[in-house]
Protein backbone atom coordinates (compact mmCIF):
# COMPACT_ATOMS: atom_id res chain seq x y z
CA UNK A 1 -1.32 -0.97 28.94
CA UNK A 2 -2.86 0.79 31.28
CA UNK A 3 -6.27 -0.58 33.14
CA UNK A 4 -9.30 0.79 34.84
CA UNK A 5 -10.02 -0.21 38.58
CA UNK A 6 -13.60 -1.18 39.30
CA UNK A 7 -14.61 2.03 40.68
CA UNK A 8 -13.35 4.14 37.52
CA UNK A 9 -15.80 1.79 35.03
CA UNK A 10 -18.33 3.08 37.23
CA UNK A 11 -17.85 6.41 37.46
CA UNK A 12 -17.13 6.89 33.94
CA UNK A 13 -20.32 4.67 32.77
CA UNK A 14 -22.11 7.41 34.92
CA UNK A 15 -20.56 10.37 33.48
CA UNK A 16 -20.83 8.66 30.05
CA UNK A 17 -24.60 9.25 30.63
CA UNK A 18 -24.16 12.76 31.29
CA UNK A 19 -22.10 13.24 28.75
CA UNK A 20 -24.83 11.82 26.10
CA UNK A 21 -27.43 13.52 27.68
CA UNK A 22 -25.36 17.26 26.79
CA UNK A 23 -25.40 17.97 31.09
CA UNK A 24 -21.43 18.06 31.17
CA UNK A 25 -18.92 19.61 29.04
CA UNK A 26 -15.12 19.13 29.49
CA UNK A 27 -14.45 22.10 31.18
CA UNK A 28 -16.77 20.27 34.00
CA UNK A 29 -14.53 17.05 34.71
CA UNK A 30 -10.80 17.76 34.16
CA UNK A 31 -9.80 17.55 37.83
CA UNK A 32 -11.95 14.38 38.42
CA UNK A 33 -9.41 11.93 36.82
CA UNK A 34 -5.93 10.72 36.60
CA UNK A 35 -4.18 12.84 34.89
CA UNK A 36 -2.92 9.99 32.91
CA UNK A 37 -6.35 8.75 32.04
CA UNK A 38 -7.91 12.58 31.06
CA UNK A 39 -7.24 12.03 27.21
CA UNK A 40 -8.45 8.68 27.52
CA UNK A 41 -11.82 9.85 28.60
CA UNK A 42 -11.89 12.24 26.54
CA UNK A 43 -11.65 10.09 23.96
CA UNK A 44 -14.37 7.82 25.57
CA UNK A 45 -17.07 10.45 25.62
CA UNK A 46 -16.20 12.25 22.04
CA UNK A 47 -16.57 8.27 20.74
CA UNK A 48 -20.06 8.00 22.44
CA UNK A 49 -21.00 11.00 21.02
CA UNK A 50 -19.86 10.08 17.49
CA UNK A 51 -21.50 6.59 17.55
CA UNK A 52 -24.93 8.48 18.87
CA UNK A 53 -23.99 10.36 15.31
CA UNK A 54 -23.63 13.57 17.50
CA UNK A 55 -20.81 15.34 15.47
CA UNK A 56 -20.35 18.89 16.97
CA UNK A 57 -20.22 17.41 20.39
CA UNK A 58 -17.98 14.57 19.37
CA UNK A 59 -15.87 17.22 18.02
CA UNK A 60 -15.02 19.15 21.50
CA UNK A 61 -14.38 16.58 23.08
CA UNK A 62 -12.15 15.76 21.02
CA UNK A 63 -10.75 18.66 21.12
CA UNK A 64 -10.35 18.73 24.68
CA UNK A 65 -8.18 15.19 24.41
CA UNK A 66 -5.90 16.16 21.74
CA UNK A 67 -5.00 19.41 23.85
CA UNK A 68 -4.30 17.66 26.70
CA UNK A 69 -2.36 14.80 24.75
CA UNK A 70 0.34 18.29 24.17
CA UNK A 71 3.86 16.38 24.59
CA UNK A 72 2.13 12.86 25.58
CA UNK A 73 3.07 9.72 23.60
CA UNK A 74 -0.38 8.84 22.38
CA UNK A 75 -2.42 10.93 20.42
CA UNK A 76 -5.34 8.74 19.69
CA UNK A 77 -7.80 12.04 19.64
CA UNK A 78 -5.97 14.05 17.33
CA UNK A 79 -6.00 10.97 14.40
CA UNK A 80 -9.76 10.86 15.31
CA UNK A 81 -10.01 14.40 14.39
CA UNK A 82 -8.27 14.22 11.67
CA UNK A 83 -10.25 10.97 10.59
CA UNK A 84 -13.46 12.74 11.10
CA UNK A 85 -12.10 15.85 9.33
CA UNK A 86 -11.53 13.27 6.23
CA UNK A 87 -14.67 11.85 6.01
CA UNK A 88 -16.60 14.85 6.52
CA UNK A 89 -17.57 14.99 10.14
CA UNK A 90 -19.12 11.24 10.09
CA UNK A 91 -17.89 8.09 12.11
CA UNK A 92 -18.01 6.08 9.75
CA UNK A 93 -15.88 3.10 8.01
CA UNK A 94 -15.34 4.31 4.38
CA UNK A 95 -15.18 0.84 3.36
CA UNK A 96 -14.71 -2.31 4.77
CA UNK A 97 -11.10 -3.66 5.78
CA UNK A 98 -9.07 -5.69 3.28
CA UNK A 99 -11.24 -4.45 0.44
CA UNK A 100 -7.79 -3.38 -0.79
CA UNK A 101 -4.73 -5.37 0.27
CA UNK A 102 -2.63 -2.32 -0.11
CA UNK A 103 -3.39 -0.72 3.02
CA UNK A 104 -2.51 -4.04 4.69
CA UNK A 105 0.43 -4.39 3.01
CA UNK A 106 2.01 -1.38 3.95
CA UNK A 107 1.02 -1.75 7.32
CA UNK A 108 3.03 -4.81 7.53
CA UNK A 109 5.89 -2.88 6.36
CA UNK A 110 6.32 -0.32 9.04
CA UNK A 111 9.40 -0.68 11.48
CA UNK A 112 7.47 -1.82 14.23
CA UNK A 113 5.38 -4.48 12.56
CA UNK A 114 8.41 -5.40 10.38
CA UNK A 115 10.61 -5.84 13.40
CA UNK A 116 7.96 -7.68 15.54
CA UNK A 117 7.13 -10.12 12.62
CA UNK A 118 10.46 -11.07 12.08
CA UNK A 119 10.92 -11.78 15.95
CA UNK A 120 7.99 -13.78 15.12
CA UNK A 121 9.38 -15.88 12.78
CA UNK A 122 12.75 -16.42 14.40
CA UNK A 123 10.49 -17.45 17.87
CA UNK A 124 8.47 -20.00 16.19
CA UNK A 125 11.61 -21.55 14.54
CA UNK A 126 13.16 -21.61 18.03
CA UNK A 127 10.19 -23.68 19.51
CA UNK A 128 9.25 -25.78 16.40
CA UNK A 129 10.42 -29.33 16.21
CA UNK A 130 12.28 -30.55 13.02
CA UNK A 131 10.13 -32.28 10.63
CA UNK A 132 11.35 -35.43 8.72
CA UNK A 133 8.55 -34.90 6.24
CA UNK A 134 7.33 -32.19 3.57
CA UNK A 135 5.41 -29.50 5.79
CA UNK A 136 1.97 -29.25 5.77
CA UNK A 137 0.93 -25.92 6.73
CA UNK A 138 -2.77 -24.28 7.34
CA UNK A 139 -2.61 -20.14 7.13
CA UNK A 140 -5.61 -19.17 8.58
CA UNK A 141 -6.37 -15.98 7.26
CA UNK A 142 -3.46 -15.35 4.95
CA UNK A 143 -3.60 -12.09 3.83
CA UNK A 144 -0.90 -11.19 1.60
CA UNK A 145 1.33 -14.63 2.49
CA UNK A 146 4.44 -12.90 3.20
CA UNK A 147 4.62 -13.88 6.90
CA UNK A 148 3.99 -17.53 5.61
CA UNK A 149 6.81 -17.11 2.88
CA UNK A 150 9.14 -15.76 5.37
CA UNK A 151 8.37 -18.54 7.89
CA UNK A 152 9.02 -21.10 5.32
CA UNK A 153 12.27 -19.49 3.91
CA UNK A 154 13.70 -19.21 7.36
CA UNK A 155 12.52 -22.99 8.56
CA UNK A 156 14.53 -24.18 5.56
CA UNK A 157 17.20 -21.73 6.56
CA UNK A 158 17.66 -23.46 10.13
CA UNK A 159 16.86 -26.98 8.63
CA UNK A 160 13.60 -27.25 10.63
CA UNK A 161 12.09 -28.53 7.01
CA UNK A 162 13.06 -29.29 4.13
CA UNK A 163 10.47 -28.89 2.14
CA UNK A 164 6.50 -27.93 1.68
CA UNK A 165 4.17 -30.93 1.03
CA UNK A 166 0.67 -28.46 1.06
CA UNK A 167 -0.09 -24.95 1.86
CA UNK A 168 -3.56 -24.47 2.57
CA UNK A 169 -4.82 -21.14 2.54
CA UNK A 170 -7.78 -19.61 3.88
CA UNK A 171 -9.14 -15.74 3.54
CA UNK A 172 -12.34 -14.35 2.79
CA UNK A 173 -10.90 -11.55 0.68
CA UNK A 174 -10.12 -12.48 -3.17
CA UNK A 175 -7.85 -9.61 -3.55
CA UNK A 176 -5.28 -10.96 -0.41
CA UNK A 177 -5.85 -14.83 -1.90
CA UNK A 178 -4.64 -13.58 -5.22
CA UNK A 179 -1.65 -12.05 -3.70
CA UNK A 180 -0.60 -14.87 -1.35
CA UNK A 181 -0.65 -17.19 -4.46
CA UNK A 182 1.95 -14.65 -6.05
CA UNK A 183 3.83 -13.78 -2.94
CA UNK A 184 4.25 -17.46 -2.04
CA UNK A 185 5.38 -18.73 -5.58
CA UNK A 186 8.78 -17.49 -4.77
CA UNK A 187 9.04 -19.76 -1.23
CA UNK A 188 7.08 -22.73 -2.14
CA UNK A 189 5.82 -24.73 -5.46
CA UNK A 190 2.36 -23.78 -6.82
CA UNK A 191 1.16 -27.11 -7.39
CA UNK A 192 1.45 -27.31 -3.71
CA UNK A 193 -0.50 -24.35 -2.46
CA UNK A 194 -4.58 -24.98 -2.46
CA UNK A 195 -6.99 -21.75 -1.61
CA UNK A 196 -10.41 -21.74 0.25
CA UNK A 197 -11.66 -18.26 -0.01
CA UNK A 198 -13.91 -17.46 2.56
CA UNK A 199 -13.61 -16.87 6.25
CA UNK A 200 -12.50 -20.06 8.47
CA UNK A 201 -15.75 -19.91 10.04
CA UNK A 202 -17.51 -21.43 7.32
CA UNK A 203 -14.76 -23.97 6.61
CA UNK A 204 -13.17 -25.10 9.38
CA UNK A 205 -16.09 -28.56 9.53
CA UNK A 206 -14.96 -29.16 5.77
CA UNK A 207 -11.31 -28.76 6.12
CA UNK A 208 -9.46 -31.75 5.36
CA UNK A 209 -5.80 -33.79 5.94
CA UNK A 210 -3.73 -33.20 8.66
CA UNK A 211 -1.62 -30.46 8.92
CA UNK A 212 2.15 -30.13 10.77
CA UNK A 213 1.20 -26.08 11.58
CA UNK A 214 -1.80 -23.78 11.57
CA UNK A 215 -0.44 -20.07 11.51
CA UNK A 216 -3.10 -17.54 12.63
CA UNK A 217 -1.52 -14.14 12.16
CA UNK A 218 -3.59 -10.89 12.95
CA UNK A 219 -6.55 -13.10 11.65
CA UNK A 220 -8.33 -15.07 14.18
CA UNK A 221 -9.40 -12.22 16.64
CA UNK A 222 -12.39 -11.43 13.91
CA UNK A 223 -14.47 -13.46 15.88
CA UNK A 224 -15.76 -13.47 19.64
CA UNK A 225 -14.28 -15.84 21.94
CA UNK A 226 -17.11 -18.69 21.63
CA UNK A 227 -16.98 -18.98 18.16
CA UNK A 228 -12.64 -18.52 18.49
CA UNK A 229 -13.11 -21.77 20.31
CA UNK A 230 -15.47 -23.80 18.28
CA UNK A 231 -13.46 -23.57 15.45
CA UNK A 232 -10.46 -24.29 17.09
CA UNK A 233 -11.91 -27.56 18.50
CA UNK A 234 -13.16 -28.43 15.08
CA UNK A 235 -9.48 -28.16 13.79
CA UNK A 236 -7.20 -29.72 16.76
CA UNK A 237 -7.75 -33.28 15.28
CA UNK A 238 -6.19 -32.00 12.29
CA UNK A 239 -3.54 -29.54 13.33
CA UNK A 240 -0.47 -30.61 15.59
CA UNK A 241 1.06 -27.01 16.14
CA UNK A 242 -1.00 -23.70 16.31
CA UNK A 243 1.27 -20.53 15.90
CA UNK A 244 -0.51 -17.39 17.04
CA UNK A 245 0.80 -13.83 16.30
CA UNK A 246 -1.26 -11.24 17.83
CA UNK A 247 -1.72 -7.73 19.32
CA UNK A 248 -2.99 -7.75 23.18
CA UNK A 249 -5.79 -5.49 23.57
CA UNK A 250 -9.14 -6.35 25.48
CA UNK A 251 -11.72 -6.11 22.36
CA UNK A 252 -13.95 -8.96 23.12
CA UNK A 253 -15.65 -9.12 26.28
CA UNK A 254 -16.73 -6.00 26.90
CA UNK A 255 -19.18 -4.40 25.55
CA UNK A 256 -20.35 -1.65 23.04
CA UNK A 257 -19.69 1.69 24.93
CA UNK A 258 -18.14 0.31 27.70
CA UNK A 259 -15.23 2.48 29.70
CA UNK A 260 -12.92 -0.48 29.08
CA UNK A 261 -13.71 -1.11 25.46
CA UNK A 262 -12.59 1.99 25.28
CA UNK A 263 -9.46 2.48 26.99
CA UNK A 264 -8.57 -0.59 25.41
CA UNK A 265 -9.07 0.87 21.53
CA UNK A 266 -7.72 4.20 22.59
CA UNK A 267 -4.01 2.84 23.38
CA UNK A 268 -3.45 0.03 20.84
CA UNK A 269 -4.79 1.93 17.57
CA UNK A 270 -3.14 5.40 19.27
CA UNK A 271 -0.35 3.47 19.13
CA UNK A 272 -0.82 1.34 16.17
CA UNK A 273 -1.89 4.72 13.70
CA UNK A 274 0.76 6.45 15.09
CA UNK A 275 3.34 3.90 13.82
CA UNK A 276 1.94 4.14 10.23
CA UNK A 277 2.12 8.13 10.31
CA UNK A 278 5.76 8.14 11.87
CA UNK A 279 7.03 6.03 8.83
CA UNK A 280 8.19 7.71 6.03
CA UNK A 281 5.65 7.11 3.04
CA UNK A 282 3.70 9.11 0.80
CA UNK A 283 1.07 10.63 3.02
CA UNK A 284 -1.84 9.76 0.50
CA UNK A 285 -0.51 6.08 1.15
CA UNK A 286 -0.40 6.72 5.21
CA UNK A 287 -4.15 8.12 4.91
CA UNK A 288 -5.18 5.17 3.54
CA UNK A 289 -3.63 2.72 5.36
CA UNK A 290 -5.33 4.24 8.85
CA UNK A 291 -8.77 5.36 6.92
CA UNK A 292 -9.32 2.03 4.90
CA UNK A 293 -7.85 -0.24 7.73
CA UNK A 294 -7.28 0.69 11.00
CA UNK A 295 -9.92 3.00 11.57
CA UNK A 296 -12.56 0.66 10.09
CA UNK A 297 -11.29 -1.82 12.82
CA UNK A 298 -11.77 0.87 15.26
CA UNK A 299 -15.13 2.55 14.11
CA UNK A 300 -16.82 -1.57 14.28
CA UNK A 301 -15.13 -1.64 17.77
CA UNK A 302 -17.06 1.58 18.82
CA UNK A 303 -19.93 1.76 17.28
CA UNK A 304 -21.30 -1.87 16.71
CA UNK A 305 -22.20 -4.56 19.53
CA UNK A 306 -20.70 -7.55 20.21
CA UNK A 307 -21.48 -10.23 17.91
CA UNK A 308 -21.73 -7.73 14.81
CA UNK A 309 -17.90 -5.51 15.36
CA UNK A 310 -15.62 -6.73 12.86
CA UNK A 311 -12.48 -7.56 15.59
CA UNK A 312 -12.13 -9.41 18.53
CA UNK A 313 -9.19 -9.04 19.69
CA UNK A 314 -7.98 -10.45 23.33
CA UNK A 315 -5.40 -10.03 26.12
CA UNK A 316 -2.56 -12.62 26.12
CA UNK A 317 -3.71 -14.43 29.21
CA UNK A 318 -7.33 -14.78 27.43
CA UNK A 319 -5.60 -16.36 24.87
CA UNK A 320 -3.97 -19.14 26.74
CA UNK A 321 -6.97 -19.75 28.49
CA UNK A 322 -8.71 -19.88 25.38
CA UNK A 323 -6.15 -22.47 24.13
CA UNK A 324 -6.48 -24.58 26.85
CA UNK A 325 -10.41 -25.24 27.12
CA UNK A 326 -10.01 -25.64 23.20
CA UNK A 327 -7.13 -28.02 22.64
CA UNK A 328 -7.35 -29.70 25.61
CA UNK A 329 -4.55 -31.80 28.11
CA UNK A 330 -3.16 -32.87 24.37
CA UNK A 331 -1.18 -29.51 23.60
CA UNK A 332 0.75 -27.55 26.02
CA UNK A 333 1.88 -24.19 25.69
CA UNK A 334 5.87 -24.52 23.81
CA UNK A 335 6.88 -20.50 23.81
CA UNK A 336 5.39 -17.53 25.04
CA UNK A 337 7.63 -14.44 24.10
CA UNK A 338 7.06 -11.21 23.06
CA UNK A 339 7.56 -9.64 19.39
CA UNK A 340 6.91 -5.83 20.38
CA UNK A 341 6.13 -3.77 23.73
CA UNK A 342 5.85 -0.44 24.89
CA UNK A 343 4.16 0.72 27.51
CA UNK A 344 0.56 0.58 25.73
CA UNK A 345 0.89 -1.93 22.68
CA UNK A 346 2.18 -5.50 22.91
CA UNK A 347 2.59 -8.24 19.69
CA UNK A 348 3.37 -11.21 20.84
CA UNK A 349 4.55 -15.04 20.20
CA UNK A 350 2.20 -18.14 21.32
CA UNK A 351 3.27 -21.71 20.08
CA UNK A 352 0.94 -24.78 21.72
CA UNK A 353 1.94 -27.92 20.12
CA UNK A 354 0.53 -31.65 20.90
């Protein structure tokens, strides 16, 4: 990924000003940046604009970034055309993310996440202990509960466990709960699977037992970093492993129409949308998947504050420190490896065990 020195944040906060008060076009600033980081800010100021609800000038510049992304590898500002083209000029989410598992699902089935998740899997089973006991497992934010049903199939597979004594899962959406029930009735018994629908934020004082591993997959960057570690303090009596699988992206300090915040969004959902249109699906089903969950992700991240966006996400070495001040000298960290990487994306492995 690439990052913005001190100076740069400065100077584009300044022309960010200009740019919102209409005294620059992008015919003005070309030759005043990187030539790496000219779609970027392109990107930055047609975002401001958008958020402001300024559509025309959103538009050119735009424009101006998906010209100048001709032959590059990211073309974050032509799927923001083409998003704004959809919904009829306006920023805005359609609905809300996860409304619809569908979207999610086939996200999780493109050859990048595919690939990285099953790295994933085969990570964690390289770092977990063996368990002389039924596994006791807490899915924090389950979605559909096909990572969790792989994890257990392939634990059993490498006779880290032999069997499941609970699943506990925990997601605010209905429609994902209902389809984690079905999805994990193939890996592990129903009468061992319980359900707490609603977001771990409002559960995590009233969870109970003690659980071998929580898995947070994709789901616990929905909330800023103090309330990420106030629920993971509330849990670490009850967890002894925490398996995180996440994206690397710096969504949660900064804030709302900040340079970084948006350099950030504009290389992991450029790369991220891009991997849903390059797979071959239906293209009504690749619309949806980037209009009804990816760009809601990325319309919260640039348009709402801090406190109210809908993700969170966090750079890997926020996430260790984050670990640290919440589980304390107890747990240290037992992998660290990396699911996915290219030059602007990265999915990666953490396991902290006590």
């Amino acid at each position: 990924m690439l990052f913005l020195s001190g100076d740069e944040k400065a100077h584009w906060r300044t022309l960010g000003g200009r740019v919102r008060a209409s005294t620059t076009s992008p015919h003005d600033l070309e030759r005043e940046f990187r030539p790496s980081l000219w779609p970027m800010f392109c990107f930055y100021a047609g975002t401001l604009l958008a958020a402001d609800g300024e559509e025309r000038g959103a538009m050119a510049w735009l424009v101006a970034g998906a010209r100048a992304e001709g032959g590059s590898s990211l073309l974050t500002n032509t799927f923001a055309l083409g998003f704004l083209h959809r919904q009829n000029g306006r920023f805005v989410a359609p609905e809300a993310a996860f409304t619809d598992p569908r979207p999610w699902v086939h996200f999780a089935g493109v050859p990048a996440m595919r690939s990285s998740r099953q790295r994933f899997i085969e990570q964690c089973g390289a770092s977990l202990p063996r368990f002389q006991r039924p596994l006791r497992v807490l899915d924090i934010g389950c979605g559909d509960g096909g990572l969790l049903a792989s994890l257990i199939r392939h634990l059993r597979l490498i006779g880290t466990i032999s069997d499941v004594g609970e699943a506990l899962l925990v997601d605010s959406s209905p429609a994902m709960v209902a389809l984690a029930r079905e999805t994990l009735g193939t890996a592990v018994a129903p009468a061992s699977v319980r359900v707490l629908n609603d977001r771990i934020e409002a559960v995590s004082a009233a969870i109970d037992g003690h659980f071998d591993v929580a898995l947070m997959s994709a789901s616990y960057h929905h909330m800023p970093w103090e309330h990420k570690a106030l629920h993971l303090e509330r849990l670490r009596p009850r967890v002894d492993h925490v398996l995180l699988f996440e994206v690397s992206a710096n969504h949660d300090l900064p804030d709302l129409g900040s340079p970084e915040l948006a350099a950030s969004v504009y290389q992991t959902y450029g790369r991220l949308i891009d991997a849903v249109f390059a797979h071959d699906a239906p293209v009504e089903l690749a619309n949806a998947c980037v209009d009804r969950f990816l760009m809601p992700e990325e319309v919260s991240l640039l348009t709402q504050p801090r406190g109210e966006r809908t993700d969170y996400h966090m750079l890997r070495t926020q996430w260790h420190e984050l670990f640290r001040r919440a589980l304390g000298d107890e747990y240290s960290c037992w992998c660290d490896a990396t699911a996915y990487a290219d030059d602007f994306v990265e999915l990666f492995t953490l396991h902290y065990g006590r």
